[in-house]
Protein backbone atom coordinates (compact mmCIF):
# COMPACT_ATOMS: atom_id res chain seq x y z
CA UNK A 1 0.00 0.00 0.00
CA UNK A 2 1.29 3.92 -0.55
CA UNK A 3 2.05 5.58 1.73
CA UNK A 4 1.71 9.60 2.64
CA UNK A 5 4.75 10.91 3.80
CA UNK A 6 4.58 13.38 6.67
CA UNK A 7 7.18 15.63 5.39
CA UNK A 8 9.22 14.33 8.62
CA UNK A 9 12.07 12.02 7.09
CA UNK A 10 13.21 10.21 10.36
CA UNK A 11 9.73 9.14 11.18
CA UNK A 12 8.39 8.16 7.43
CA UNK A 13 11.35 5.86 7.47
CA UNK A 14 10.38 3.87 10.37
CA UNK A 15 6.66 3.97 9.38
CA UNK A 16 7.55 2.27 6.24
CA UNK A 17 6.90 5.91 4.25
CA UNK A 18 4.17 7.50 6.01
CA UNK A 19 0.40 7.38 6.64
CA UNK A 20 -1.73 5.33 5.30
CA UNK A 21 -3.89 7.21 2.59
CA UNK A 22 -7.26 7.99 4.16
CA UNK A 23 -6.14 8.65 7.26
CA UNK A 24 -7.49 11.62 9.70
CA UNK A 25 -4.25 12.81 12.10
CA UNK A 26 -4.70 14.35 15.28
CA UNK A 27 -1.51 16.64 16.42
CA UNK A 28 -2.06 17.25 20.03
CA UNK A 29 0.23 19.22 22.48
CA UNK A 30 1.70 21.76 24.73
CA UNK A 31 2.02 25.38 23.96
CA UNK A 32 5.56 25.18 21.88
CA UNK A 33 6.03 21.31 22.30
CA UNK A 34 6.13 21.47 18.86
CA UNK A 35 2.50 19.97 17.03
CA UNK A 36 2.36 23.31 14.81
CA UNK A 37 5.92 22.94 14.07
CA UNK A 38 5.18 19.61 12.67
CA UNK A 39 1.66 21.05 11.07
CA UNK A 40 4.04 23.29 9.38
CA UNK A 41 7.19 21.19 8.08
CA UNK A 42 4.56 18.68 6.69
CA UNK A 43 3.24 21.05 4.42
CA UNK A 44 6.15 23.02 3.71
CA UNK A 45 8.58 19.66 3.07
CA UNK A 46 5.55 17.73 0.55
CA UNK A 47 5.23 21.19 -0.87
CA UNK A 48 9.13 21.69 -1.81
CA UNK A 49 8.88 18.52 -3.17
CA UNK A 50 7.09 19.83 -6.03
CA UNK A 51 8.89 23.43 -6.47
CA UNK A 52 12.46 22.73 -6.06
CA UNK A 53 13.63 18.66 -5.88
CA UNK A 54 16.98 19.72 -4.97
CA UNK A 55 16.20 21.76 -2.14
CA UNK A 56 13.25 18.99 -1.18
CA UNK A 57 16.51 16.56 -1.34
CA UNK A 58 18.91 18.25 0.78
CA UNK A 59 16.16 18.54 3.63
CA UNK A 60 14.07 15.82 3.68
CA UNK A 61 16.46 13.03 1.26
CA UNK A 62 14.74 10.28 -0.81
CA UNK A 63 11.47 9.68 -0.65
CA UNK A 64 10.84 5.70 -0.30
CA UNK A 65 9.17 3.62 -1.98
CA UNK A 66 6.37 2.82 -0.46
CA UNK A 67 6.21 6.96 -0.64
CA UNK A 68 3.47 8.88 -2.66
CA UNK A 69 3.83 12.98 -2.35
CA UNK A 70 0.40 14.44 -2.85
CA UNK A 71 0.15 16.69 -5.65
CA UNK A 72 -1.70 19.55 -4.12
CA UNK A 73 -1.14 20.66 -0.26
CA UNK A 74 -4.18 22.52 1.40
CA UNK A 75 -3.85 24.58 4.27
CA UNK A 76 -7.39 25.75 6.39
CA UNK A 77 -7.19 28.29 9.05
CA UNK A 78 -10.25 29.54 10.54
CA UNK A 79 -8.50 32.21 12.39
CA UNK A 80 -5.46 33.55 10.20
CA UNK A 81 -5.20 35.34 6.73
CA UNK A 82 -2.27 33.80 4.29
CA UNK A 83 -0.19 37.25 5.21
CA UNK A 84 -0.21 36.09 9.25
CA UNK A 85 0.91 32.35 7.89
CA UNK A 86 3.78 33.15 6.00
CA UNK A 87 5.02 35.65 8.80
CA UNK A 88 4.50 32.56 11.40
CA UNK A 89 6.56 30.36 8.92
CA UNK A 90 9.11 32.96 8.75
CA UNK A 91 9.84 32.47 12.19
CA UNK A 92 10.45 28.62 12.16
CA UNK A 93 11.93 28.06 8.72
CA UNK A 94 15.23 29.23 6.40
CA UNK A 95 13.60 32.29 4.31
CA UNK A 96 14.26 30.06 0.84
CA UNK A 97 12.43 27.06 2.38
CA UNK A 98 9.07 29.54 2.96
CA UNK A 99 9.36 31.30 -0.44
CA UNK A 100 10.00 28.09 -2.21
CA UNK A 101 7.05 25.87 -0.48
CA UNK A 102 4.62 28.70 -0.21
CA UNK A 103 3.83 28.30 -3.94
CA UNK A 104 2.67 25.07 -4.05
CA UNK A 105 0.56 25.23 -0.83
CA UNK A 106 -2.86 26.48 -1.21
CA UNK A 107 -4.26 28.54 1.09
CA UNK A 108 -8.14 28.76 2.64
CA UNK A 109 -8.78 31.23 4.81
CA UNK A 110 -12.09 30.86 6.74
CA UNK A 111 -11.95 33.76 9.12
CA UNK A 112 -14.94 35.51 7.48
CA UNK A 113 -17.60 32.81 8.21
CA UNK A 114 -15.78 31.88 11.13
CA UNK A 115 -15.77 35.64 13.25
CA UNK A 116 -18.63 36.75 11.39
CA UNK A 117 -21.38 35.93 14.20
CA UNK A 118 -19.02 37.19 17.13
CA UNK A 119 -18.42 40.42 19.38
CA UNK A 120 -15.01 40.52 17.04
CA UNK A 121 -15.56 43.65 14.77
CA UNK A 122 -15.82 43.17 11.22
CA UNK A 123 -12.53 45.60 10.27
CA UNK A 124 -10.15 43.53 12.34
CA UNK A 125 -10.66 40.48 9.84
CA UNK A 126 -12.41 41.80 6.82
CA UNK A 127 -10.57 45.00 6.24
CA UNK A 128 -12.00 48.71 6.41
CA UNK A 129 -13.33 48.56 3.22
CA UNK A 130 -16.60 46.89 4.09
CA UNK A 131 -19.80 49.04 4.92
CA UNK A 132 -22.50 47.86 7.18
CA UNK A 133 -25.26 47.65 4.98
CA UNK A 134 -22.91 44.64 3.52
CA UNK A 135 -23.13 42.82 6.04
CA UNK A 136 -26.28 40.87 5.71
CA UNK A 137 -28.22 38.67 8.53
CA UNK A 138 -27.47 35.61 9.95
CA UNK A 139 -29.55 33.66 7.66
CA UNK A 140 -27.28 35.10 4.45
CA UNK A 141 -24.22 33.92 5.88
CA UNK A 142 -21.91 30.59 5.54
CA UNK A 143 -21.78 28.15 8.29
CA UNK A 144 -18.27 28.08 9.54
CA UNK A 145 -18.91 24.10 9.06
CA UNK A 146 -20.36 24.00 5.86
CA UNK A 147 -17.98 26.28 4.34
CA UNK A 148 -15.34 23.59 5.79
CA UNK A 149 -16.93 20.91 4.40
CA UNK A 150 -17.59 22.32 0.65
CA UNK A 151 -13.93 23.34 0.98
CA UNK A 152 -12.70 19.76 1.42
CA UNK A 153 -15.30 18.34 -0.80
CA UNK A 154 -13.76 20.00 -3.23
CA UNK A 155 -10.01 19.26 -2.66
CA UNK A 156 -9.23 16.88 -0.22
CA UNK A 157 -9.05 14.24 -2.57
CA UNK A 158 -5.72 12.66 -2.87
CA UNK A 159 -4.07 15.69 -1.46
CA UNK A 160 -2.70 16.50 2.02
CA UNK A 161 -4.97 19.06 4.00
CA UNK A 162 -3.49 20.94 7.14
CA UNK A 163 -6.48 22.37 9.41
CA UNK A 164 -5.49 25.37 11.78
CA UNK A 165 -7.03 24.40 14.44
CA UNK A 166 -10.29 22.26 15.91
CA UNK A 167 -9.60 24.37 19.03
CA UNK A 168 -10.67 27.51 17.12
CA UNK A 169 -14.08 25.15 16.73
CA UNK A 170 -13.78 24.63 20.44
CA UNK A 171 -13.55 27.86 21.36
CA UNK A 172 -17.21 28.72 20.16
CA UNK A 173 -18.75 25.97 21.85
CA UNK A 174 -21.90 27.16 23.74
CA UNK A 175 -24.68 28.39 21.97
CA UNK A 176 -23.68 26.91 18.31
CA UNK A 177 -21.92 23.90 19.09
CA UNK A 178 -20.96 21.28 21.63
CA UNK A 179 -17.73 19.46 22.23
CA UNK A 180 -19.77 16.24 20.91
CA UNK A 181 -20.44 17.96 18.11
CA UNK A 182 -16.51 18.45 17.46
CA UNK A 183 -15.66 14.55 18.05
CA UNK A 184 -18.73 14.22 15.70
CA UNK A 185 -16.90 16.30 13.12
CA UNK A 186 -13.64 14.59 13.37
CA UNK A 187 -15.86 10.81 12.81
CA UNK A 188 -17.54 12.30 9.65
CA UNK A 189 -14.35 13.64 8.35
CA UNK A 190 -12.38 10.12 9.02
CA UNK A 191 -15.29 8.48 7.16
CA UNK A 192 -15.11 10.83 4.02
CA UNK A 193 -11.61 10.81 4.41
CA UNK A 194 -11.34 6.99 3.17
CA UNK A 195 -13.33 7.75 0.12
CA UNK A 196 -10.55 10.72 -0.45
CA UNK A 197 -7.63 8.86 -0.46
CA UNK A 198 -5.72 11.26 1.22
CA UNK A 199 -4.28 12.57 4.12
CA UNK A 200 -5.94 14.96 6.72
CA UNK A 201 -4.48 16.68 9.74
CA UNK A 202 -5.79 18.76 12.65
CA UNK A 203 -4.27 20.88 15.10
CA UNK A 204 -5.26 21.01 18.18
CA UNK A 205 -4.39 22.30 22.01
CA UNK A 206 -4.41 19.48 24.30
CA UNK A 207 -3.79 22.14 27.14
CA UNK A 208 -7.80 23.67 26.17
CA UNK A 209 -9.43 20.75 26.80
CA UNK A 210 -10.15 17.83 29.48
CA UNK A 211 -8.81 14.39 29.70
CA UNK A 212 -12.27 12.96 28.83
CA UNK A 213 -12.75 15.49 25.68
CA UNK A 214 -9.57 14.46 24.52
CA UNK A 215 -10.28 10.70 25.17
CA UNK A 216 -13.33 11.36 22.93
CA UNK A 217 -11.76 13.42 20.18
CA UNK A 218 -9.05 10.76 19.89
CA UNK A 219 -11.14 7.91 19.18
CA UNK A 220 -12.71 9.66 16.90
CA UNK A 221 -9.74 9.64 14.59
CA UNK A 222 -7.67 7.66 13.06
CA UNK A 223 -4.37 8.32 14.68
CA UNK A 224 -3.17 10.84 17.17
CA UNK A 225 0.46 12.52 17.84
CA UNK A 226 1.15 13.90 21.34
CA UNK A 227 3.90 16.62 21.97
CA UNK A 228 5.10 17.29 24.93
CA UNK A 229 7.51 18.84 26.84
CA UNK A 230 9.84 16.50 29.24
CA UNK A 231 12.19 17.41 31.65
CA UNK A 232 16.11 16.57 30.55
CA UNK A 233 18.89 16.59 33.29
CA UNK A 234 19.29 21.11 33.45
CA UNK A 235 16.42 22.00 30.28
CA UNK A 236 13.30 20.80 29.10
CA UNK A 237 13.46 18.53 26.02
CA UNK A 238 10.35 18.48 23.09
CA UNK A 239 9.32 14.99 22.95
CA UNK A 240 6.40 13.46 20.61
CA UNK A 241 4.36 10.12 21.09
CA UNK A 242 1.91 8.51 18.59
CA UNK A 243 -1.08 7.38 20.11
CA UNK A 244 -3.41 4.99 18.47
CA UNK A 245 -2.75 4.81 14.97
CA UNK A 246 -4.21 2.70 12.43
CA UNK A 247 -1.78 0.80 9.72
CA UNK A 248 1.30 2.57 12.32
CA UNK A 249 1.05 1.86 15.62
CA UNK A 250 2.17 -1.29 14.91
CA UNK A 251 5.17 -0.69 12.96
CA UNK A 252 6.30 1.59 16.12
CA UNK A 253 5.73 -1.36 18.68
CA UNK A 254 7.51 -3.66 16.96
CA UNK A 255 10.66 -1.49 16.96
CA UNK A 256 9.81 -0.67 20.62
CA UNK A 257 10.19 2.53 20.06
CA UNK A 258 8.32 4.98 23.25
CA UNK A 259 8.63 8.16 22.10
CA UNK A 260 10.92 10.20 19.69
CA UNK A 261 13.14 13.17 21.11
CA UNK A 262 12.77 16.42 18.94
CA UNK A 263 13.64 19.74 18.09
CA UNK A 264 13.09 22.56 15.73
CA UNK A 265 16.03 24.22 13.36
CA UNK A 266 15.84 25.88 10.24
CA UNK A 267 14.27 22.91 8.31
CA UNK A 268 11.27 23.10 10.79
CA UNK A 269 10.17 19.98 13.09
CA UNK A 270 13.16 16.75 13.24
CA UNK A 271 13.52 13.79 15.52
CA UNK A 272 16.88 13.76 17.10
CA UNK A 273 16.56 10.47 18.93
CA UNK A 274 14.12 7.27 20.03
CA UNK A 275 13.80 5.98 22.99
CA UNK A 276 13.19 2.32 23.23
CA UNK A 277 12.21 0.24 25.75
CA UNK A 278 15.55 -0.83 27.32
């Protein structure tokens, strides 16, 4: 079977290439442990693949064989305009990587649907342009959902899509939604997400929700990383575990691999080391 690589070269070699296609990630962490980090190398790296093979080889190496880039890489944010992205990548990656990647990653920016029923005013995400009488009812407007959904209906197939972040959808919970309605979400999406073929991951802050609502929204897909930070002898270390994870998991266990040590450099998210069981 192909596999989807992650974009993270250490661990698609041990997962014999990456995820299987079809698959719905969950990247779950800390503030800085390093899940957006790895949101953010896996487009950029499957991106550069495309725009500059030489550059994609000197930072990632060979893909394997089992290996199938997707041609197009999607990234959804329900918060951020593509301006605010590529100032956030900035900060993480070399400057070439970032103007290289960016033009093969396609950007969908969902802040108007998704701010449009809140106290937040209009200017600070729509731009001063915009005059009142524009701005229609409630009935007239795009569910934040549905505007999701039509999004990927249209071009999640085959391709790798990066979504920024189901704790934005959390964050409205109350009158509109519940967390149920989230872990809901994420089952729908796995079960579309075979007919796709491709690869889907979500961002998420473990530190926003409770043990049980994170119980629930990782059943709900089909694998799940974990970044944390763990103290190491006189500074904390970034450390990553993968949860359940179908068509992986298993691959891991065998090697008896725990977790994987990381860090960030210039080429975005890396593993620097495994721990086994000893």
């Amino acid at each position: 079977m192909d596999r989807i690589p992650f974009g993270i070269a250490r661990l698609d070699a041990i997962i014999n290439g990456g995820a299987p296609p079809g698959s719905v990630v969950i990247l779950a962490g800390d503030a800085g442990a390093g899940a957006r980090e790895f949101l953010y190398t896996s487009g950029i790296m499957n991106a550069l693949y495309h725009t500059d093979p030489e550059l994609f080889d000197l930072n990632y190496g060979e893909i394997g064989d089992n290996s199938r880039v997707p041609d197009e890489i999607h990234y959804v944010s329900f918060t951020e305009s593509q301006p605010e992205l590529e100032r956030e990548l900035d900060l993480v990656f070399d400057e070439q990587l970032v103007e290289t990647a960016t033009d093969s990653i396609t950007f969908k920016d969902l802040s108007s649907s998704y701010f449009q029923l809140s106290p937040v005013p209009r200017s600070w995400y729509a731009g001063h342009h915009q005059r009142l009488d524009e701005l229609g009812g409630r009935a007239e407007r795009t569910d934040t959902l549905e505007a999701l959904g039509d999004y990927l209906d249209a071009n999640a197939e085959s391709n790798l899509v990066l979504i920024d972040s189901l704790s934005d959808l959390a964050a409205v919970i109350g009158d509109q939604l519940e967390w149920s309605d989230i872990a809901l979400l994420v089952k729908g999406l796995r079960r579309a997400s075979r007919a796709w073929d491709g690869l889907i991951m979500l961002l998420v802050d473990k530190e926003a929700m409770t043990d049980s609502e994170f119980g629930l929204l990782m059943s709900s897909a089909d694998g799940t990383l974990v970044f944390e930070w763990a103290a190491g002898g006189n500074e904390l270390d970034r450390t990553m575990v993968v949860k359940e994870f179908r068509g992986v998991l298993p691959e891991i266990e065998e090697e008896d691999i725990v977790r994987f040590e990381t860090e960030i450099g210039d080429a975005g998210f890396d593993i620097t080391d495994i721990r086994k069981i000893r």
